[in-house]
C-alpha atoms as a PDB file:
ATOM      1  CA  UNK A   1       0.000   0.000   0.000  1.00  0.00           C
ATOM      2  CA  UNK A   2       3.262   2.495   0.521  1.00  0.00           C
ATOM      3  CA  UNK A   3       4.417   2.322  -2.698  1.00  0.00           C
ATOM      4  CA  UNK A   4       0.652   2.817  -4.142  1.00  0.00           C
ATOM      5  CA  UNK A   5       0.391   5.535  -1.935  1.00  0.00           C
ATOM      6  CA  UNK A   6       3.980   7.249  -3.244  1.00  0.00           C
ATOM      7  CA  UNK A   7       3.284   6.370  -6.627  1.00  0.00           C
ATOM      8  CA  UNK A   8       0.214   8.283  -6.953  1.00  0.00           C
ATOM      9  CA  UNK A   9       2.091  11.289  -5.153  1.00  0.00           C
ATOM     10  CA  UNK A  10       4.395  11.397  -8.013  1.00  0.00           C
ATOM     11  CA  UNK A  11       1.770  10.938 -10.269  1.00  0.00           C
ATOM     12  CA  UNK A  12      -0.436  13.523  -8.894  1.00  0.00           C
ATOM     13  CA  UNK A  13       2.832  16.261  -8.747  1.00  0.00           C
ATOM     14  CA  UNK A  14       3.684  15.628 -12.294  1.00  0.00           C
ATOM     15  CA  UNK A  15       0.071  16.678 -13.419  1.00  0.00           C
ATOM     16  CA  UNK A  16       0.417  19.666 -10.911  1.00  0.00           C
ATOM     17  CA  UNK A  17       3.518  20.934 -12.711  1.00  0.00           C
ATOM     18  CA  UNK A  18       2.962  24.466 -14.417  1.00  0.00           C
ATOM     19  CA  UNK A  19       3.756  25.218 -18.073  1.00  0.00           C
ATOM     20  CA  UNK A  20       6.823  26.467 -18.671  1.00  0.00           C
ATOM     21  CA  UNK A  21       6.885  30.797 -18.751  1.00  0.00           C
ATOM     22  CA  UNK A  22       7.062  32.877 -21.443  1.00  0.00           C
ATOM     23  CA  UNK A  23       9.519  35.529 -21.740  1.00  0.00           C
ATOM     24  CA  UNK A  24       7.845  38.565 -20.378  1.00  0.00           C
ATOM     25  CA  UNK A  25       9.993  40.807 -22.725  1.00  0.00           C
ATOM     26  CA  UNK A  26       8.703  39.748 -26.077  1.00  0.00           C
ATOM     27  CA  UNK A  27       5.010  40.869 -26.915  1.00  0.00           C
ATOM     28  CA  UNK A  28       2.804  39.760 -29.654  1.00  0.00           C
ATOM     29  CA  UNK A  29       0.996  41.768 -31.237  1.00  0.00           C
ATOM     30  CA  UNK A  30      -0.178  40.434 -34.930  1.00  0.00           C
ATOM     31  CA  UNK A  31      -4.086  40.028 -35.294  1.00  0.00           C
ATOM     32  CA  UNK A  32      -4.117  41.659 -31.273  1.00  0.00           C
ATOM     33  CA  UNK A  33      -5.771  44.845 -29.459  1.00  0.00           C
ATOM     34  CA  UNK A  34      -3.485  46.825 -29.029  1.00  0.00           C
ATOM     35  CA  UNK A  35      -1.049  46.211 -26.233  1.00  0.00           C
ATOM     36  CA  UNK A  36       0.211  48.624 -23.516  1.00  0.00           C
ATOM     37  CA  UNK A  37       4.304  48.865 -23.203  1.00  0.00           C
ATOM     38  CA  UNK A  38       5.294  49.508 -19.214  1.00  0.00           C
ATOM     39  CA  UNK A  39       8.800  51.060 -18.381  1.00  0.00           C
ATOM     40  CA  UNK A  40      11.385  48.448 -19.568  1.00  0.00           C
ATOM     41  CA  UNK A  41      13.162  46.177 -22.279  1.00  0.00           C
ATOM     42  CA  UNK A  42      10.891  44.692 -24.812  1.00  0.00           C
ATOM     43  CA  UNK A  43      11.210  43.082 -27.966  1.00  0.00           C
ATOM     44  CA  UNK A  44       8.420  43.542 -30.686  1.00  0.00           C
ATOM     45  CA  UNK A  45       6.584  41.654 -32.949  1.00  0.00           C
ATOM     46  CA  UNK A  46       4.565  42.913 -35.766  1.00  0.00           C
ATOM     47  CA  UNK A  47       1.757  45.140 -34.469  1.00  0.00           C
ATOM     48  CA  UNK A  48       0.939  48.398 -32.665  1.00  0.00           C
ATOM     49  CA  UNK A  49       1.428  48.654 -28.974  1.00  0.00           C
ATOM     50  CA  UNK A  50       1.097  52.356 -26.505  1.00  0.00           C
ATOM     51  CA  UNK A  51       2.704  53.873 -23.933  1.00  0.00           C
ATOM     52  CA  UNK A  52       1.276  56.006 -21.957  1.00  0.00           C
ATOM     53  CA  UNK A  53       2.732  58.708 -18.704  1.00  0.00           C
ATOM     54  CA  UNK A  54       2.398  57.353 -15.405  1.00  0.00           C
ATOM     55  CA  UNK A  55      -0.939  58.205 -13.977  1.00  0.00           C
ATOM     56  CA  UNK A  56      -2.326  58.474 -17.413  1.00  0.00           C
ATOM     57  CA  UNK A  57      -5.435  60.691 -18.044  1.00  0.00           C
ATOM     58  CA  UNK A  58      -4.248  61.901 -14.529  1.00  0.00           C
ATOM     59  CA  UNK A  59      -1.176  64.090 -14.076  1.00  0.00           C
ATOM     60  CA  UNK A  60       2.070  62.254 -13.815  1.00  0.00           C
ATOM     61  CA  UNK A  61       3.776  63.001 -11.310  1.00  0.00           C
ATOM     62  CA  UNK A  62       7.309  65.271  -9.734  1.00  0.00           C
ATOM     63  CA  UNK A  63      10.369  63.266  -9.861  1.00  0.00           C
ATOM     64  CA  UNK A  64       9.377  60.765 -12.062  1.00  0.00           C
ATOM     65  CA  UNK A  65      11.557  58.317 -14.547  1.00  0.00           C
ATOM     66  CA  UNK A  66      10.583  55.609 -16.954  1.00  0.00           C
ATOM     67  CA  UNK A  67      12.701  54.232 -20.019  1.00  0.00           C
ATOM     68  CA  UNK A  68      11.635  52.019 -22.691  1.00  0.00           C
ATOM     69  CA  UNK A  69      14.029  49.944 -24.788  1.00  0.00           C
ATOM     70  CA  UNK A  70      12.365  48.147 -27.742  1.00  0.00           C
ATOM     71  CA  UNK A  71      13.818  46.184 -29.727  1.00  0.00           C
ATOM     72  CA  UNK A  72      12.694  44.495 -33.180  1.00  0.00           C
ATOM     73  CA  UNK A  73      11.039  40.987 -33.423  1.00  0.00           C
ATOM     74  CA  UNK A  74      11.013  38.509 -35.804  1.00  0.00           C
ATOM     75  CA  UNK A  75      10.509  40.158 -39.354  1.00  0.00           C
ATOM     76  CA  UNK A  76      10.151  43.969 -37.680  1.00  0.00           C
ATOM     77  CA  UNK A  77      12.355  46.220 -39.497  1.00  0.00           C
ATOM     78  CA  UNK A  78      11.491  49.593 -38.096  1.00  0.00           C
ATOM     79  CA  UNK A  79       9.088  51.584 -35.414  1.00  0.00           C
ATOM     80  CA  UNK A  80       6.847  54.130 -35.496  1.00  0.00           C
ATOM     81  CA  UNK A  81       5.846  56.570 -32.836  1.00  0.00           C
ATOM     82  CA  UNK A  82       2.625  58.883 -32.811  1.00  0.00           C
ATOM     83  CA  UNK A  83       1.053  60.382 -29.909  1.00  0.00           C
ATOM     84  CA  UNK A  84      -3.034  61.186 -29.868  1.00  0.00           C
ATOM     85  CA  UNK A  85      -2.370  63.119 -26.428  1.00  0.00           C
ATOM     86  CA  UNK A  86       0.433  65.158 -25.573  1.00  0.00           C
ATOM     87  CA  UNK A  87       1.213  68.055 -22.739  1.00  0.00           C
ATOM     88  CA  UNK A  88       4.754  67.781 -20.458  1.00  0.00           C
ATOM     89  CA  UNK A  89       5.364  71.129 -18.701  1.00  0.00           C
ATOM     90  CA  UNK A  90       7.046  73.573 -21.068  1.00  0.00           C
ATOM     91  CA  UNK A  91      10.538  74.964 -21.665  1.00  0.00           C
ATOM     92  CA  UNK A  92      12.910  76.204 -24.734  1.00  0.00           C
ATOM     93  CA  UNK A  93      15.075  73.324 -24.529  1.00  0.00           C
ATOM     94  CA  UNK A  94      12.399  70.950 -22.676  1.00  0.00           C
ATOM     95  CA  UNK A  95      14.914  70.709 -19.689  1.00  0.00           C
ATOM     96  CA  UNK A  96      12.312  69.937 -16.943  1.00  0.00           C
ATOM     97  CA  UNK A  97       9.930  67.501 -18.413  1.00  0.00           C
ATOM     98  CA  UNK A  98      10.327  65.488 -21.074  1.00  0.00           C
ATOM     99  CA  UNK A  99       9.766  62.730 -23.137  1.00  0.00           C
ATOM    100  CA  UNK A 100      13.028  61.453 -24.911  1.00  0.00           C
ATOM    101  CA  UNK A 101      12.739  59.625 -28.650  1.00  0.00           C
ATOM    102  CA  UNK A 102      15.378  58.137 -30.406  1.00  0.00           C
ATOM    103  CA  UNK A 103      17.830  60.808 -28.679  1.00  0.00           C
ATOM    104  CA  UNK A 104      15.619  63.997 -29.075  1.00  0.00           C
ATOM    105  CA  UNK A 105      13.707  65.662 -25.943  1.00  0.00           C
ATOM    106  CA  UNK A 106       9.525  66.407 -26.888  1.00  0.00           C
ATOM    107  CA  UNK A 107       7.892  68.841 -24.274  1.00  0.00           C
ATOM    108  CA  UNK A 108       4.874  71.440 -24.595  1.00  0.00           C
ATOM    109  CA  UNK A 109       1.936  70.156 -26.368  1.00  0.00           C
ATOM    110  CA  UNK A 110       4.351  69.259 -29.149  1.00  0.00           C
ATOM    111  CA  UNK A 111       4.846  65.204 -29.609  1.00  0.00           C
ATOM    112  CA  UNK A 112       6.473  63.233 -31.696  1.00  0.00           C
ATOM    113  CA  UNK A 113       6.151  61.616 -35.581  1.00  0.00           C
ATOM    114  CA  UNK A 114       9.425  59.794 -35.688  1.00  0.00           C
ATOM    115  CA  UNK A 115      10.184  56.527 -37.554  1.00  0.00           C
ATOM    116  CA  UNK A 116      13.103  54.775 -36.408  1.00  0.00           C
ATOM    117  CA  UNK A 117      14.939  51.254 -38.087  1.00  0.00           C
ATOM    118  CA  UNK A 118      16.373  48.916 -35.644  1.00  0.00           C
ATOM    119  CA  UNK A 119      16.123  49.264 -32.032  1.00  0.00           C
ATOM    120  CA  UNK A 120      14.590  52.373 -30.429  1.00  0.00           C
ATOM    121  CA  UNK A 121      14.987  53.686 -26.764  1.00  0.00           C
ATOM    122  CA  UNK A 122      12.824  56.462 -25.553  1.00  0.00           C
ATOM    123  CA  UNK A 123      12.874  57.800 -21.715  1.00  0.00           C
ATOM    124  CA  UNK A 124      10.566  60.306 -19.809  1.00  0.00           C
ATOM    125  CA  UNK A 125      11.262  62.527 -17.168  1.00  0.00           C
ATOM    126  CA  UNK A 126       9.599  64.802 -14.866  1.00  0.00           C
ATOM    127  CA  UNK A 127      11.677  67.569 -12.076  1.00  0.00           C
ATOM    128  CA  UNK A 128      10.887  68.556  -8.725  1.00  0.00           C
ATOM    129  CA  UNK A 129       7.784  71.107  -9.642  1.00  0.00           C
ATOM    130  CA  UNK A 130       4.582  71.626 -11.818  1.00  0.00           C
ATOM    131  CA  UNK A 131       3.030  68.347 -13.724  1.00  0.00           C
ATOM    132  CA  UNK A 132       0.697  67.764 -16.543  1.00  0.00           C
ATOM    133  CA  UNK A 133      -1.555  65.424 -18.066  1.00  0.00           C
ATOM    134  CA  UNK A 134       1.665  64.148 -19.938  1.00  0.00           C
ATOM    135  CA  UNK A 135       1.280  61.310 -22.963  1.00  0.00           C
ATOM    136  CA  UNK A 136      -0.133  58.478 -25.053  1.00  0.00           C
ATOM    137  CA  UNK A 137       1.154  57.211 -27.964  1.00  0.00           C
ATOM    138  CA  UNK A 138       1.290  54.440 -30.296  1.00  0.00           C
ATOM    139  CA  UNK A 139       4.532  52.437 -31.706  1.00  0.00           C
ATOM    140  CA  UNK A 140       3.691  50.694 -34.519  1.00  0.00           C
ATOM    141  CA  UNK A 141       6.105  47.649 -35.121  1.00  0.00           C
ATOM    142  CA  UNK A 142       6.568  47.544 -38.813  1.00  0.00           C
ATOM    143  CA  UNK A 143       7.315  44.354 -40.538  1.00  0.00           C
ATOM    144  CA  UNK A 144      10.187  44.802 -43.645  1.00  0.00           C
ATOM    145  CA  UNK A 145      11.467  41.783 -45.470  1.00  0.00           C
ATOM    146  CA  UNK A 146      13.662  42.407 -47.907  1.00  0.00           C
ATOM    147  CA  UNK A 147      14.632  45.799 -49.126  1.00  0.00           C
ATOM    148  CA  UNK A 148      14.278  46.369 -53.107  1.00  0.00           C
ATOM    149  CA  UNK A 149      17.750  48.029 -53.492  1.00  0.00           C
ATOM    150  CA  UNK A 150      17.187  51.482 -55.679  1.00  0.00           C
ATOM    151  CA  UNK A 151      20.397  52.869 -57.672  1.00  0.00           C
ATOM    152  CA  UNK A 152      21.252  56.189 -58.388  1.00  0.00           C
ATOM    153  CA  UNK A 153      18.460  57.609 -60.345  1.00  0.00           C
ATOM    154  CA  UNK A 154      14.077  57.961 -61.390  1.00  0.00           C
ATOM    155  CA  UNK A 155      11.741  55.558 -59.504  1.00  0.00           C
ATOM    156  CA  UNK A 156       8.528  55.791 -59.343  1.00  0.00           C
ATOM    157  CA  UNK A 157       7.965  53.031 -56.031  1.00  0.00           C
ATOM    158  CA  UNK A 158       4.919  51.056 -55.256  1.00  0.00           C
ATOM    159  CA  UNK A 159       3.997  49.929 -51.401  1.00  0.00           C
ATOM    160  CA  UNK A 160       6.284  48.407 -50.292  1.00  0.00           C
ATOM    161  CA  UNK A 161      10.302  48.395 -48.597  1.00  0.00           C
ATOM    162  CA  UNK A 162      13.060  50.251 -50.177  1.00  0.00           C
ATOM    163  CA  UNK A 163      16.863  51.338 -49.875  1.00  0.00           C
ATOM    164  CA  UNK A 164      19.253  53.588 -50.435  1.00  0.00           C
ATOM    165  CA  UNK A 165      23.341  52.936 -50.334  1.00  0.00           C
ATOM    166  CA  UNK A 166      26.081  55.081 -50.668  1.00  0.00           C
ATOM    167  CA  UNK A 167      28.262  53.671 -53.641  1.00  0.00           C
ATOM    168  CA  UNK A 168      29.786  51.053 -52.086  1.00  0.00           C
ATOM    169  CA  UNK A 169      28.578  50.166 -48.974  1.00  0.00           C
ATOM    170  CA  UNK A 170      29.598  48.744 -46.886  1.00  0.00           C
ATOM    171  CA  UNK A 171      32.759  49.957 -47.775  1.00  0.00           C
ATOM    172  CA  UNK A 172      33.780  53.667 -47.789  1.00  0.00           C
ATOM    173  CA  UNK A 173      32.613  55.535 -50.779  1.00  0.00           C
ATOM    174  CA  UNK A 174      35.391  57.255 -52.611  1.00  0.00           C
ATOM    175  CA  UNK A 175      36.046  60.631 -53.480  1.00  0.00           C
ATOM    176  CA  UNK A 176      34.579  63.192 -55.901  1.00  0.00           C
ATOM    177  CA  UNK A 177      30.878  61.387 -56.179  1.00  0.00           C
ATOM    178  CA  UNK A 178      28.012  62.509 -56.890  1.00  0.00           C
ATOM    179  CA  UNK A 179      24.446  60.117 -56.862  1.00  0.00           C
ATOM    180  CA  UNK A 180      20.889  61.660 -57.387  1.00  0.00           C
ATOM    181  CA  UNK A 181      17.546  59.732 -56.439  1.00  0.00           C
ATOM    182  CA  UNK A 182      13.979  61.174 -57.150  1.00  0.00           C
ATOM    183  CA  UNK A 183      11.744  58.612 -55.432  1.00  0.00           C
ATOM    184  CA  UNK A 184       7.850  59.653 -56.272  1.00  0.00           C
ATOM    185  CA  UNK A 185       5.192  57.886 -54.940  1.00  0.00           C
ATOM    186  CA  UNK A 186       2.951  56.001 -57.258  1.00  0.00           C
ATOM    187  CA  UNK A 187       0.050  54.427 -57.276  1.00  0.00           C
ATOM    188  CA  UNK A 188      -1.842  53.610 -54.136  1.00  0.00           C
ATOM    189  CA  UNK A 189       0.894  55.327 -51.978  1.00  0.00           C
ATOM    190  CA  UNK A 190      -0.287  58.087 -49.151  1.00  0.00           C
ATOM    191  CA  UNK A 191       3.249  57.896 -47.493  1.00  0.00           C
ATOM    192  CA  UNK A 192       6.725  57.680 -47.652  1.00  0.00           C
ATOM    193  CA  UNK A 193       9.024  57.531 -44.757  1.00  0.00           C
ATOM    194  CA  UNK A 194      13.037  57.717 -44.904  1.00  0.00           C
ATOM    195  CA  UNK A 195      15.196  56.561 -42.029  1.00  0.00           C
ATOM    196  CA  UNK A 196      18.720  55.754 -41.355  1.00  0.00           C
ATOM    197  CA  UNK A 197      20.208  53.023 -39.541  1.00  0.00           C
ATOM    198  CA  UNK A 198      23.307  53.422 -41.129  1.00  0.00           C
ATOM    199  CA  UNK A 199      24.927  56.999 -41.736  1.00  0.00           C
ATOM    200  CA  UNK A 200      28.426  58.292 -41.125  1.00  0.00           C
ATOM    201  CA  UNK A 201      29.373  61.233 -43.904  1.00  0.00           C
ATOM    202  CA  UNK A 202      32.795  63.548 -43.348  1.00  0.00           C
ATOM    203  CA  UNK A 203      31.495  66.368 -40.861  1.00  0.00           C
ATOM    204  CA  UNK A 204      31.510  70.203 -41.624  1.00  0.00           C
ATOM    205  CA  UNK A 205      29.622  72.312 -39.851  1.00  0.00           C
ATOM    206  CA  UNK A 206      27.159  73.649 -43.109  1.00  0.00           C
ATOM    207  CA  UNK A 207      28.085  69.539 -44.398  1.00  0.00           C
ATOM    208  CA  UNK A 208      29.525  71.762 -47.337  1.00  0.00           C
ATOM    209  CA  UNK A 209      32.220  69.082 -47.574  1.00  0.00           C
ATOM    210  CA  UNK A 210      30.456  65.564 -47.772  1.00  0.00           C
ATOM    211  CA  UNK A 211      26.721  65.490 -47.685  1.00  0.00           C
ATOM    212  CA  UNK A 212      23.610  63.596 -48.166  1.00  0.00           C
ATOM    213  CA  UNK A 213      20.601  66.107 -49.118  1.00  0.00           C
ATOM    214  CA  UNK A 214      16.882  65.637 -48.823  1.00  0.00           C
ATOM    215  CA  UNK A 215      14.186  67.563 -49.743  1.00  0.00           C
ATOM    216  CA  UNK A 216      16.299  70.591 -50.073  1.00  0.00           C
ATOM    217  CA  UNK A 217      18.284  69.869 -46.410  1.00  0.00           C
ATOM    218  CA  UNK A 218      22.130  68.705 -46.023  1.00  0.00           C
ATOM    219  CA  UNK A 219      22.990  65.895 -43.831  1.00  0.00           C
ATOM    220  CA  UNK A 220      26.316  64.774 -42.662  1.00  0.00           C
ATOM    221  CA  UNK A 221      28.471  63.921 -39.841  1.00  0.00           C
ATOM    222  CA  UNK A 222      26.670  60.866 -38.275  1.00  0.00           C
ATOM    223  CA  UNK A 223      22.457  62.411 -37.863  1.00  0.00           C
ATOM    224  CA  UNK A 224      21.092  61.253 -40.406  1.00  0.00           C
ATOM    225  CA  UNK A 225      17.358  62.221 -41.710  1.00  0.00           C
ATOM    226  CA  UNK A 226      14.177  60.399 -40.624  1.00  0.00           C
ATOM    227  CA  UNK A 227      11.263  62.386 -42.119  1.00  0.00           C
ATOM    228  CA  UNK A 228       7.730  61.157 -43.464  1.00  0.00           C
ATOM    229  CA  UNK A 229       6.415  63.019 -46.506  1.00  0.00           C
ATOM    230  CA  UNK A 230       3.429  62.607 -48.697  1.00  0.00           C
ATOM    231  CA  UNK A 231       5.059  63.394 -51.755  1.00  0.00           C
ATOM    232  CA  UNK A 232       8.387  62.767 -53.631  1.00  0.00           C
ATOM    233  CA  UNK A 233      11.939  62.540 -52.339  1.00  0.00           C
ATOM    234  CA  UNK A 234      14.574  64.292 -54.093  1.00  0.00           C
ATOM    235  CA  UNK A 235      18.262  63.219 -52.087  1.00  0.00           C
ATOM    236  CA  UNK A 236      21.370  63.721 -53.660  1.00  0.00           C
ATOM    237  CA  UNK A 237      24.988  62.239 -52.093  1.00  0.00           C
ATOM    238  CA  UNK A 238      28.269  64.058 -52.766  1.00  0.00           C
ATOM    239  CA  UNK A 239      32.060  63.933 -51.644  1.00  0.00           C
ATOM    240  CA  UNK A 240      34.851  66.139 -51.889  1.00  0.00           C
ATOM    241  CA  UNK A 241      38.063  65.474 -53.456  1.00  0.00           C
ATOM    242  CA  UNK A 242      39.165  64.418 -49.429  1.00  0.00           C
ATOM    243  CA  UNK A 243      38.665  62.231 -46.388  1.00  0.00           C
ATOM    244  CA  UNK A 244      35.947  59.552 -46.893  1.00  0.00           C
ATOM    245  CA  UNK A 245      33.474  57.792 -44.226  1.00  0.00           C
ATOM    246  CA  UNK A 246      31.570  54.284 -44.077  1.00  0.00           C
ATOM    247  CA  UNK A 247      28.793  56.081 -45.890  1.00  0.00           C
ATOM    248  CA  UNK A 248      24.692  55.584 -45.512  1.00  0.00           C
ATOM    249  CA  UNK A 249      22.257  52.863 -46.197  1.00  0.00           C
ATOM    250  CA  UNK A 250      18.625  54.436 -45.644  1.00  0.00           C
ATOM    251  CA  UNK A 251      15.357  52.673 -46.089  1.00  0.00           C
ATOM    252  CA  UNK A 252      12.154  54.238 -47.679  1.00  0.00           C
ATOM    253  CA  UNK A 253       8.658  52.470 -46.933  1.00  0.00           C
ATOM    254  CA  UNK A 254       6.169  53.584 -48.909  1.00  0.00           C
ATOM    255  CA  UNK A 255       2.861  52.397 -47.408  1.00  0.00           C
ATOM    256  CA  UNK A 256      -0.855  52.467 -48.734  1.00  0.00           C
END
């Protein structure tokens, strides 16, 4: 009867035994409501996820901090940030509250549009005095594949994920270069959105030596552009005769 009696123990603990646990820092979010991000490390799957000020709709708080570093899932190539509500306690320089994105401070009523490839980190903070009813917005975890490569030139793009490369990348482009790209948006495109996760371009303080220009606006050193526009891009790279860098490689999505 003892061993009976110990045999159904075991039996009855292995039945008891939970499942094994997910990783708490990867969230799904294909085909889901949307899911809500708290302060912390988490790596995204395709879908659209918010993050919202402590307290949210109530005022946050005085001497408050909460960072978020996302990283991309399976298949996610970039993220997208919006905010529907926005209002951190004003300043010039947003040195009091804030809401950091990708390296740049939002305050005021003013939030951000920023699309970002590869990982993103983004940080709030609130000082010792006067609060607000501070933020919600929405990341959108964008799924890529591969990049259609687009060469110096015309293109007229369709949805869908492009690329940009400074003649040859990986490498370091040479000297005295020049490449031109007009990328319109055709049929069934609303937007196009240009970001850099690779860009390092011989610094000069007007970029009058090296550049990459968009839309008018000269980029170099190592910030390079991350815009949204509804209509075309026109980006042209040149070098000087001098000194060269490891160059850009951009992507454009151009979604419905």
């Amino acid at each position: 009867m003892k061993a009976l009696a110990v045999l159904f123990t075991v039996v009855s603990l292995a039945v008891a035994k939970p499942p094994p646990e997910s990783d708490p820092t990867i969230l799904f979010g294909v085909g889901a409501a949307r899911s809500e991000l708290g302060c912390g490390s988490h790596t995204l799957t395709a879908g659209t996820y918010t993050i919202k000020s402590p307290n949210y709709p109530a005022n946050y708080g005085n001497n408050v901090d909460c960072a978020y570093n996302l990283a991309p899932g399976a298949d996610v190539t970039s993220f997208k940030v919006e905010c529907s509500a926005f209002n951190l306690e004003s300043h010039s320089s947003c040195n009091y509250d804030w809401l950091m994105v990708g390296g740049a401070k939002y305050c005021g009523t003013t939030g951000p549009s920023v699309t970002k490839v590869g990982a993103l980190e983004l940080s709030f903070h609130s000082d010792y005095s006067v609060t607000s009813t501070g933020y919600q917005c929405t990341i959108t975890a964008q799924a890529g594949g591969t990049p259609q490569e687009l060469a110096c030139g015309s293109h007229t793009v369709a949805p869908g994920l492009y690329s940009i490369k400074s003649p040859g990348y990986p490498s370091n482009y040479g000297n005295n270069l020049d490449c031109a790209y007009t990328i319109t948006p055709g049929s069934g495109v609303n937007t196009m959105t240009l970001a850099c996760c690779q860009f390092e371009i011989e610094y000069n303080s007007s970029c009058g030596w090296d550049w990459l220009r968009v839309n008018g606006v000269k980029y170099c050193g190592r910030q390079g552009p991350a815009l949204s526009e509804s209509g075309a891009y026109t980006i042209d790279f040149h070098s000087d005769y001098s000194v060269v860098k490891a160059g850009y490689y951009c992507e454009v999505r151009a979604t419905p």
